[in-house]
C-alpha atoms as a PDB file:
ATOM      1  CA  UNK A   1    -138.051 -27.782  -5.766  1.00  0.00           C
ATOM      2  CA  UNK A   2    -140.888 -30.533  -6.015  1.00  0.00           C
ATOM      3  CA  UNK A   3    -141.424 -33.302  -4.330  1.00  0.00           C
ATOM      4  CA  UNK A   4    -138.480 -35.001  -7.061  1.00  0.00           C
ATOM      5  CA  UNK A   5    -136.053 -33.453  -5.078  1.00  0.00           C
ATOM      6  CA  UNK A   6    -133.011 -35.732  -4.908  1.00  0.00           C
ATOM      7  CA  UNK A   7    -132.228 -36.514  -0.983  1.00  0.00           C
ATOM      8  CA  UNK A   8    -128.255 -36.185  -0.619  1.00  0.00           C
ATOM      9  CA  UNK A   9    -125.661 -38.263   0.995  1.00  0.00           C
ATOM     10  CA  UNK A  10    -123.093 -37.295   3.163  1.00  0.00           C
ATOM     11  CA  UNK A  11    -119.330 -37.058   1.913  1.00  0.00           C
ATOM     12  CA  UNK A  12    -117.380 -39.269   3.887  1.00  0.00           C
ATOM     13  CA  UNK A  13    -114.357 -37.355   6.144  1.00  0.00           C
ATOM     14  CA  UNK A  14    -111.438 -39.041   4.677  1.00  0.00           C
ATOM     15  CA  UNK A  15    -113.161 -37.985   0.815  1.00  0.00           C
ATOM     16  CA  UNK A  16    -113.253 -33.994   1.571  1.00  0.00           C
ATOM     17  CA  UNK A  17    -109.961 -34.198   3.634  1.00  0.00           C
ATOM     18  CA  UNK A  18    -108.641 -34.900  -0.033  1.00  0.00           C
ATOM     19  CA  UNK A  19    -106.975 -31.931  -2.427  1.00  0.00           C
ATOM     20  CA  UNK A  20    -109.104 -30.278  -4.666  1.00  0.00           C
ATOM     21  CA  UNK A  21    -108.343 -31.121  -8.429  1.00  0.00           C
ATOM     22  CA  UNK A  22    -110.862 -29.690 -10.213  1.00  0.00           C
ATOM     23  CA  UNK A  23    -112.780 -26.096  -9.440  1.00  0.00           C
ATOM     24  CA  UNK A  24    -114.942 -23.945 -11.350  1.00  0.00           C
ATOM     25  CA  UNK A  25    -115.034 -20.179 -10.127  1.00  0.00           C
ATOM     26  CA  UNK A  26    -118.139 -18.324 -11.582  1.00  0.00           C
ATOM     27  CA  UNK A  27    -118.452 -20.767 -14.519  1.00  0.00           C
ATOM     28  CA  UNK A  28    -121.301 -20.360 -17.257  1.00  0.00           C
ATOM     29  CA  UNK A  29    -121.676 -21.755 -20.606  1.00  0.00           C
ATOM     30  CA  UNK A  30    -123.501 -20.069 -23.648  1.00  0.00           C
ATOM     31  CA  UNK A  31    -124.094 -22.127 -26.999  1.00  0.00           C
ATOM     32  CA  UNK A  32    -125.033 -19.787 -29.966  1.00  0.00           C
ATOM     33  CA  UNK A  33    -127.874 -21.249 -32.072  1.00  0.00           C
ATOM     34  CA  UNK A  34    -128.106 -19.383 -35.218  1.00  0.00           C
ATOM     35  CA  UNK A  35    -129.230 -16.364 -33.647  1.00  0.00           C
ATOM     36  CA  UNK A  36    -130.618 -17.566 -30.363  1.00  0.00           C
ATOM     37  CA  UNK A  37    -128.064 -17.653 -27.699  1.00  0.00           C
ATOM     38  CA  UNK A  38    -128.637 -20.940 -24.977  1.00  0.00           C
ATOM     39  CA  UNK A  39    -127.152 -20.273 -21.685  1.00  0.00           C
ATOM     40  CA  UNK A  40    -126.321 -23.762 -20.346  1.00  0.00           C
ATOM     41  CA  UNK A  41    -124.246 -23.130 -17.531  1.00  0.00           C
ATOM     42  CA  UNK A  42    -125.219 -19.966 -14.884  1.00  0.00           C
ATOM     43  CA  UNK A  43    -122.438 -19.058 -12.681  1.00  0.00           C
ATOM     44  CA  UNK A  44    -121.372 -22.041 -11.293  1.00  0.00           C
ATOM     45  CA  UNK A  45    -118.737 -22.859  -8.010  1.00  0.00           C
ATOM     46  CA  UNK A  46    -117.458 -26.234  -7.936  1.00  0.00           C
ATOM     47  CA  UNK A  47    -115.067 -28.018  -6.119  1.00  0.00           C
ATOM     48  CA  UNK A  48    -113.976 -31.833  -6.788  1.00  0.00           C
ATOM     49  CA  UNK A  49    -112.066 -33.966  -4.764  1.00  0.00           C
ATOM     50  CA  UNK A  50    -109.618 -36.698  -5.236  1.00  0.00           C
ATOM     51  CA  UNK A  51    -111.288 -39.683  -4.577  1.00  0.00           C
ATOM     52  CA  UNK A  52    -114.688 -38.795  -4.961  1.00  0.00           C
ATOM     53  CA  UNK A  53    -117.544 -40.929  -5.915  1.00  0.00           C
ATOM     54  CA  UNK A  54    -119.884 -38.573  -8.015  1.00  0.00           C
ATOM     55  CA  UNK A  55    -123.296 -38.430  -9.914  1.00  0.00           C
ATOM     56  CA  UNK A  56    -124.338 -35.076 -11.862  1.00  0.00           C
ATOM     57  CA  UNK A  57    -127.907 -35.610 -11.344  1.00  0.00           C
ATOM     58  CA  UNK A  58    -130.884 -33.218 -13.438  1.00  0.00           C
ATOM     59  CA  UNK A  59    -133.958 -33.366 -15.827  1.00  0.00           C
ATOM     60  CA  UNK A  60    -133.119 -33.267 -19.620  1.00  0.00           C
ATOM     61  CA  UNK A  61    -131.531 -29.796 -20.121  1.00  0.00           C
ATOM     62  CA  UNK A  62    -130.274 -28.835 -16.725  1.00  0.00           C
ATOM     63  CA  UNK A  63    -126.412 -28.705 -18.170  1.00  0.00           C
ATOM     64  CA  UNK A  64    -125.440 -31.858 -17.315  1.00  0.00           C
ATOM     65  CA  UNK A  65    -123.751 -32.976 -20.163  1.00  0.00           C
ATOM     66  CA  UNK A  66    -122.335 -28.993 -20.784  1.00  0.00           C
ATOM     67  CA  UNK A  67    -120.635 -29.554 -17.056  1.00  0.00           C
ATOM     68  CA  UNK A  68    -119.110 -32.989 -17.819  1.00  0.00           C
ATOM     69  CA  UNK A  69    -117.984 -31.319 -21.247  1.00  0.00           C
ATOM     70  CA  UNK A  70    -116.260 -28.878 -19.322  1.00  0.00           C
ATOM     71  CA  UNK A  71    -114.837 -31.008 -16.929  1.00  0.00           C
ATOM     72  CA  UNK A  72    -113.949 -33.215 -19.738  1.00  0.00           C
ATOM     73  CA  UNK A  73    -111.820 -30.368 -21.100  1.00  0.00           C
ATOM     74  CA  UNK A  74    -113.735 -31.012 -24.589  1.00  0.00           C
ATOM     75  CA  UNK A  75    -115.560 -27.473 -23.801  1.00  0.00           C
ATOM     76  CA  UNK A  76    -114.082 -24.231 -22.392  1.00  0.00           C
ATOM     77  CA  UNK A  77    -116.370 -21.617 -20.580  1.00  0.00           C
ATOM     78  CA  UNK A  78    -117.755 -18.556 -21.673  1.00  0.00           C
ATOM     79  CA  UNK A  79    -117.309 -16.914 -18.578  1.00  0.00           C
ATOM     80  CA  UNK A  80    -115.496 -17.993 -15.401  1.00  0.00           C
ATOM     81  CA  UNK A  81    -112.946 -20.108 -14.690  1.00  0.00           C
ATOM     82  CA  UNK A  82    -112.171 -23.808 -14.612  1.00  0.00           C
ATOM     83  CA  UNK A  83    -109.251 -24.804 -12.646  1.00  0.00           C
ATOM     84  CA  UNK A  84    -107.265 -28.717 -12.303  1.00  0.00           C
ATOM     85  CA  UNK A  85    -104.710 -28.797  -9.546  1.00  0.00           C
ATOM     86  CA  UNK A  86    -104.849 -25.077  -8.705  1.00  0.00           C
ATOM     87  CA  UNK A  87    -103.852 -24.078 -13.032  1.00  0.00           C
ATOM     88  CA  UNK A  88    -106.550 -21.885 -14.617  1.00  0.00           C
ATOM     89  CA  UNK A  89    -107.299 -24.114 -18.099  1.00  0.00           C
ATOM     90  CA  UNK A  90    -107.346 -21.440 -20.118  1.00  0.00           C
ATOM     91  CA  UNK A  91    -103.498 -21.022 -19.428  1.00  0.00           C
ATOM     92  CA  UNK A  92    -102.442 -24.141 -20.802  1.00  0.00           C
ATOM     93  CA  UNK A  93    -101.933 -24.680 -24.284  1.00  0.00           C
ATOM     94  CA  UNK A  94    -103.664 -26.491 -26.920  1.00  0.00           C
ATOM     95  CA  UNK A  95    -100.824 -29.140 -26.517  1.00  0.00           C
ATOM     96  CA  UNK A  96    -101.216 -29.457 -23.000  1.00  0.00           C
ATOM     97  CA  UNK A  97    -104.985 -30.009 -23.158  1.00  0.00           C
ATOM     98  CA  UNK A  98    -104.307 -32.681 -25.076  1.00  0.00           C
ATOM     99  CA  UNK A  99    -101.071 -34.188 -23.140  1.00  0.00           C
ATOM    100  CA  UNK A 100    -103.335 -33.278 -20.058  1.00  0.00           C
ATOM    101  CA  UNK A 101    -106.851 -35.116 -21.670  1.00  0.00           C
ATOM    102  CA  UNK A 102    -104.630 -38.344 -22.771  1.00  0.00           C
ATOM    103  CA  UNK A 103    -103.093 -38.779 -19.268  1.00  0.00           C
ATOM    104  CA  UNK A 104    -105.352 -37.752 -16.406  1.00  0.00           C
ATOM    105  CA  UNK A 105    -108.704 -38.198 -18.296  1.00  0.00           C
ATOM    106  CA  UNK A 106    -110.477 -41.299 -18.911  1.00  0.00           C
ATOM    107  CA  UNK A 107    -114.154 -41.148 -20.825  1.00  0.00           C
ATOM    108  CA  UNK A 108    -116.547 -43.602 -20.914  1.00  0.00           C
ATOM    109  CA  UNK A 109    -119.057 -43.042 -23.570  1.00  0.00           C
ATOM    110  CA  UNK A 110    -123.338 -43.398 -23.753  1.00  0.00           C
ATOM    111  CA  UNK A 111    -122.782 -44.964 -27.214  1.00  0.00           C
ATOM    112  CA  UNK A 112    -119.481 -47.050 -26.319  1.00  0.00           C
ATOM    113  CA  UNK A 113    -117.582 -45.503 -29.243  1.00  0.00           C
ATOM    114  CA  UNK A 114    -115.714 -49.024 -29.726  1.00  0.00           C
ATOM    115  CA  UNK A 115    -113.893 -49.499 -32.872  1.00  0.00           C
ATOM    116  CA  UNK A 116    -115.684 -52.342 -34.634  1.00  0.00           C
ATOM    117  CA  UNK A 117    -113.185 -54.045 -36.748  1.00  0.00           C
ATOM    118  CA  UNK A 118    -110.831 -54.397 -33.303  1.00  0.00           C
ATOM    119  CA  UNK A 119    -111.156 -56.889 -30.580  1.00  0.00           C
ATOM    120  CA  UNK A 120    -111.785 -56.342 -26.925  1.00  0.00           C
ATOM    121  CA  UNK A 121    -108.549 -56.155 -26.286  1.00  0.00           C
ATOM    122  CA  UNK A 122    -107.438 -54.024 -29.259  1.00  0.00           C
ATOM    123  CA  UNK A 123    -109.825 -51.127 -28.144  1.00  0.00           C
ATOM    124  CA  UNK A 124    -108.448 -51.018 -24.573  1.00  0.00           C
ATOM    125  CA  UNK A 125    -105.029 -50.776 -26.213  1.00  0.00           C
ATOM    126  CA  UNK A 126    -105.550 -48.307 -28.775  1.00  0.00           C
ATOM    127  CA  UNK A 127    -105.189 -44.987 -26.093  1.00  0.00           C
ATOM    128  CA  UNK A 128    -102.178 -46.287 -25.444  1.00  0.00           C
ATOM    129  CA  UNK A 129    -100.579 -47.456 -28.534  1.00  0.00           C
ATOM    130  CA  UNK A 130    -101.717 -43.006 -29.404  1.00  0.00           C
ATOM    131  CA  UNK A 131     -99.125 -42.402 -26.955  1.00  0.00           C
ATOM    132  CA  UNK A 132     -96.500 -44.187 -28.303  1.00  0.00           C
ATOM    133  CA  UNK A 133     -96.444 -47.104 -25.593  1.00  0.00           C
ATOM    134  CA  UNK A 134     -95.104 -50.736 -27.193  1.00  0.00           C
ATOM    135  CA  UNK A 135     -97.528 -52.738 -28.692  1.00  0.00           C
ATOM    136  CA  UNK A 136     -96.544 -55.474 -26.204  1.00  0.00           C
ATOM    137  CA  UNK A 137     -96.670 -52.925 -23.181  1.00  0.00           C
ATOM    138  CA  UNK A 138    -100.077 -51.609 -24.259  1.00  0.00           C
ATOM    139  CA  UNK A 139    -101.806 -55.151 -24.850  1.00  0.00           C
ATOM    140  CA  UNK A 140    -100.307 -56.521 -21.774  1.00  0.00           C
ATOM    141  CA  UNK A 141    -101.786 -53.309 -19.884  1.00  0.00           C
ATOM    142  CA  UNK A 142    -105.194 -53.667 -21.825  1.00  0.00           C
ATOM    143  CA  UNK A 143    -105.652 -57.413 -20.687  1.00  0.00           C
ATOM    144  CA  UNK A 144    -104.976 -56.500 -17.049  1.00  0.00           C
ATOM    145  CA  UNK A 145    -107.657 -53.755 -17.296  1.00  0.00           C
ATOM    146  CA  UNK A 146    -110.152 -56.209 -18.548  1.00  0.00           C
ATOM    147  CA  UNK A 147    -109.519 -58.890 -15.987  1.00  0.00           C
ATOM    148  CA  UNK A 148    -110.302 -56.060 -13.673  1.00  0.00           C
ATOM    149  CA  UNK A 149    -113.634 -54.985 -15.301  1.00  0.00           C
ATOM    150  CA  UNK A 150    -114.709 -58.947 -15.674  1.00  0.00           C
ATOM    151  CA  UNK A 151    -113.753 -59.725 -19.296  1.00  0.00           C
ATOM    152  CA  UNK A 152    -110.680 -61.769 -18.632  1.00  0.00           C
ATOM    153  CA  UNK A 153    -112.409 -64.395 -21.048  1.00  0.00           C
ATOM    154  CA  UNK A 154    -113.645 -62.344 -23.865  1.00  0.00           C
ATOM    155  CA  UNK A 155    -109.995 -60.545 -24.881  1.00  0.00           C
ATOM    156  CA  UNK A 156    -110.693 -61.258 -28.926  1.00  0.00           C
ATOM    157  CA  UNK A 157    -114.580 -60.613 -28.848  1.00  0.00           C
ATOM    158  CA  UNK A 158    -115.103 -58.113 -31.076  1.00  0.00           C
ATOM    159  CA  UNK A 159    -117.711 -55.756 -29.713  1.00  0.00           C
ATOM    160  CA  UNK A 160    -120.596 -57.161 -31.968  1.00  0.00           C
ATOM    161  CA  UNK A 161    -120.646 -60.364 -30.353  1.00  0.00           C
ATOM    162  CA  UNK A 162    -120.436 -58.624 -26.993  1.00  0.00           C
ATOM    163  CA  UNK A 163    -123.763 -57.336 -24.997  1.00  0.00           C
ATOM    164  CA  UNK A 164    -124.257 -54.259 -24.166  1.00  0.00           C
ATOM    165  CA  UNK A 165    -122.943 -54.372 -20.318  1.00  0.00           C
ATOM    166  CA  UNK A 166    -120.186 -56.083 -21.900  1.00  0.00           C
ATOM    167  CA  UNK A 167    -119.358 -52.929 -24.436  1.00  0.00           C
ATOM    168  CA  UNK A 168    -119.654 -50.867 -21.371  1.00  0.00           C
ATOM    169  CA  UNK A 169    -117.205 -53.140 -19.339  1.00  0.00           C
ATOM    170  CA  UNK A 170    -114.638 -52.333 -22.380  1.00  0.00           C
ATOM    171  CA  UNK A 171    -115.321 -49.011 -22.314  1.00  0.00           C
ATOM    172  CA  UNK A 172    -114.556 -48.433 -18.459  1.00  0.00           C
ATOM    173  CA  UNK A 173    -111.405 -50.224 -19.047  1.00  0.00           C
ATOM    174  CA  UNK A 174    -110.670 -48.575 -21.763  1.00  0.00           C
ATOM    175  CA  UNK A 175    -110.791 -45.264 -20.007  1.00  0.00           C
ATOM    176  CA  UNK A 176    -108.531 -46.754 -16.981  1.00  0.00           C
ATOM    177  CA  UNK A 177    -105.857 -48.381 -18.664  1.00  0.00           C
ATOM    178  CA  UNK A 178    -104.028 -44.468 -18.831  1.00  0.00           C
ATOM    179  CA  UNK A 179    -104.043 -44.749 -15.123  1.00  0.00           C
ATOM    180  CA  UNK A 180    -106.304 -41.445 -15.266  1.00  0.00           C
ATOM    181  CA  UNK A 181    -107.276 -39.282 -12.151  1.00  0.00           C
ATOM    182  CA  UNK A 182    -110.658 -39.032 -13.586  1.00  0.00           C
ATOM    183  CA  UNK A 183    -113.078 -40.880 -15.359  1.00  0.00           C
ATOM    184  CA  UNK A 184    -116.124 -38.955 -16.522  1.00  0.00           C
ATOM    185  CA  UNK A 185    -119.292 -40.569 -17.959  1.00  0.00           C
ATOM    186  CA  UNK A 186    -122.133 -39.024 -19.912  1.00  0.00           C
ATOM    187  CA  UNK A 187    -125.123 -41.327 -18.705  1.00  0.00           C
ATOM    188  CA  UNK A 188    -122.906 -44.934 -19.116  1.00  0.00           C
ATOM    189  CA  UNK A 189    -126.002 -47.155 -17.788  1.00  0.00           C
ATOM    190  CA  UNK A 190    -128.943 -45.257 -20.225  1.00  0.00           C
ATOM    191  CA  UNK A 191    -128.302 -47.870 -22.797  1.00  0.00           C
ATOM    192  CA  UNK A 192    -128.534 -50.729 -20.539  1.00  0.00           C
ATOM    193  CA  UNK A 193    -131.338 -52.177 -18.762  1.00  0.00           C
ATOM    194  CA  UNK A 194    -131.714 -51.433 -15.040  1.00  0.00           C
ATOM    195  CA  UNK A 195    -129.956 -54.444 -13.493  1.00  0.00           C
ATOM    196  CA  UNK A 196    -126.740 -54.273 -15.926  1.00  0.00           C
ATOM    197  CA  UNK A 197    -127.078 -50.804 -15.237  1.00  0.00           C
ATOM    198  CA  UNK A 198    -126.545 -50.957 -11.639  1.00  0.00           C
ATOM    199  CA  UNK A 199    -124.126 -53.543 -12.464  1.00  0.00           C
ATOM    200  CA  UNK A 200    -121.633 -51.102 -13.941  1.00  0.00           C
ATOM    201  CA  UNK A 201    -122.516 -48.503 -11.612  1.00  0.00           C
ATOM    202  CA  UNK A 202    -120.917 -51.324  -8.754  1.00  0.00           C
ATOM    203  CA  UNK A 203    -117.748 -52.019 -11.026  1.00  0.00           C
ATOM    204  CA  UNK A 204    -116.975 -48.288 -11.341  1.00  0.00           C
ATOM    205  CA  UNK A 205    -118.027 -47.801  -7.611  1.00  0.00           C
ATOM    206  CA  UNK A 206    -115.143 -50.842  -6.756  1.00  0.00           C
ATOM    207  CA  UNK A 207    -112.894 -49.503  -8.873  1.00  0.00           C
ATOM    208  CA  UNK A 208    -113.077 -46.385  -7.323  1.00  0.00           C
ATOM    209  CA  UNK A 209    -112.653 -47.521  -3.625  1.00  0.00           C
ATOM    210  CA  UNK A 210    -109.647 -49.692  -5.039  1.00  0.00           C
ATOM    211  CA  UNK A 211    -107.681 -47.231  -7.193  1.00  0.00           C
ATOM    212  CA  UNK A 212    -108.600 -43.949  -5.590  1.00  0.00           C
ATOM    213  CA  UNK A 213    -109.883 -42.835  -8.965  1.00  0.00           C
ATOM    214  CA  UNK A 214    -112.380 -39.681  -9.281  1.00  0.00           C
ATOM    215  CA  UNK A 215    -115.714 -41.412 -11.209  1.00  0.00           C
ATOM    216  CA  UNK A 216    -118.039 -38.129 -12.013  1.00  0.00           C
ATOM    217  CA  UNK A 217    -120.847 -39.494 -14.129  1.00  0.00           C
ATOM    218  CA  UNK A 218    -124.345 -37.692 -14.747  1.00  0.00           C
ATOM    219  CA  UNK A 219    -127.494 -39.647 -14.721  1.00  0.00           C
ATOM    220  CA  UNK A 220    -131.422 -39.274 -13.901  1.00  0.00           C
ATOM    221  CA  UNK A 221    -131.596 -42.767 -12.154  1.00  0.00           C
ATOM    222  CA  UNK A 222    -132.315 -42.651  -8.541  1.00  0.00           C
ATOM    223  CA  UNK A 223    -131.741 -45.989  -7.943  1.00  0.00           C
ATOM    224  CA  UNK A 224    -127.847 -45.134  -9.445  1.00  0.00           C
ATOM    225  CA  UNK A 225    -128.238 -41.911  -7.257  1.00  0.00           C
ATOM    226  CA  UNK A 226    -128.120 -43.830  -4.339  1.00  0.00           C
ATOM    227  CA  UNK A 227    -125.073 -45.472  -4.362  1.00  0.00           C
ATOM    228  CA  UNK A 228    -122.565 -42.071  -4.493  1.00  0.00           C
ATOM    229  CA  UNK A 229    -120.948 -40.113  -1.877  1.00  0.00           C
ATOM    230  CA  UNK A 230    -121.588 -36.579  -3.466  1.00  0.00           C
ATOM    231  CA  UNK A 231    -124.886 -35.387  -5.945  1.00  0.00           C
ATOM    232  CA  UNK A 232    -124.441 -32.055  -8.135  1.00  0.00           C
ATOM    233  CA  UNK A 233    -127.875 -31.691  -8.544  1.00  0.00           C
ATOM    234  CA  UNK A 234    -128.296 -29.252 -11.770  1.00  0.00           C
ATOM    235  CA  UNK A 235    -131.268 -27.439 -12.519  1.00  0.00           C
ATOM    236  CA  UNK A 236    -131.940 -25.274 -15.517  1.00  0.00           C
ATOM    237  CA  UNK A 237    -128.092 -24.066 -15.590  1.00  0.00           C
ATOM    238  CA  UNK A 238    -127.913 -23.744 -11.984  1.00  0.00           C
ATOM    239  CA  UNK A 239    -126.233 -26.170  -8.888  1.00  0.00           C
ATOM    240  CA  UNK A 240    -129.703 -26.845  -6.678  1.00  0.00           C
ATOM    241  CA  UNK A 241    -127.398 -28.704  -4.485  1.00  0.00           C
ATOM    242  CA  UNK A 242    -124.088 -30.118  -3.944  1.00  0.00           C
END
């Protein structure tokens, strides 16, 4: 590696004391393109902890976004296996993924994916309302996720009059108001500018010491880098370290 290469931090004890809930055994993932055949993923071991503070760190087409895809359970591998609390994925059925996706897995996504024609506090609610919870239950649950993110004031904004740390706020609550083991983030702060990037970085960093939730999040920012407790640094397919 050059002289890029990303320094790593130390896991804390009590973090790798915790179970493993996901691993990938010998995981690689091949995209067909027409008839070229990409190999984004090459053999990859894995192992992620409860609790664990993570970035996914790697230029522009190291996998990054294939891995968090996988993780994600939006993806399944070529080759390999992916594995969440000891069950092989590829076991569970195409109901379970989804039961399994709506109640452990929270996303946060680049782009925000809000619904525009529903307030702040509509958005947060709608995962919920999908699983059948009570309007009242899930808008009572929604405003309690975004007094915890900072928007305890902006509950009818709807996300055009919101900026674009705000959008992300909604987002992150959003993902947590499942109660998920995991949230996973595609680059949340590339949209943002570097100071309400490392803003939401903080948030999800406090709302992982407070709620024991796994954050796994890729991104290229250093600066970000710095403040997690585990790098998968990806290069060209391949974990350069971990």
């Amino acid at each position: 590696m050059n002289s890029t290469t990303i320094e790593l931090k130390k896991q804390p004890l009590a973090v790798a004391a915790e179970p493993a809930i996901i691993e990938f055994r010998g995981v690689e993932k091949t995209y067909q393109l027409g008839t070229q055949q990409i190999q984004a993923l090459k053999g990859i071991d894995l192992t992620i902890r409860a609790g664990e503070f993570i970035a996914v760190a790697g230029p522009s087409g190291s996998g990054k976004s294939s891995l968090l895809n996988l993780v994600a359970l939006i993806d399944e591998p070529t080759k390999g296996k992916v594995l969440y609390d000891g069950t092989e994925v590829e076991k569970f059925s195409d109901n379970e993924i989804t039961h399994f996706r709506s109640k452990k897995i929270g996303i946060v996504f680049q782009n925000y994916n809000l619904i525009p024609v529903l307030s702040a506090v509509e958005n947060v609610a709608f995962p919920l309302q999908i699983q059948s919870v009570s309007k009242t239950d899930s808008i009572r649950r929604a405003k309690l996720a975004l007094r915890e993110v900072g928007l305890g004031d902006y509950f009818n904004h709807r996300p055009a009059n919101l900026s674009g740390g705000q959008r992300q706020r909604v987002a992150i609550a959003r993902a947590l108001v499942t109660n998920p083991e995991i949230v996973i983030a595609d680059e949340p702060t590339a949209a943002l500018d570097s100071k309400t990037g490392m803003d939401i970085i903080e948030l999800m960093q406090e709302l992982n010491g407070s709620k024991n939730t796994t954050f796994i999040f890729s991104t290229h920012d250093t600066q970000i880098i710095s403040k997690v407790n585990h790098v998968i640094e990806l290069h060209d397919g391949l974990i350069v370290n971990a």
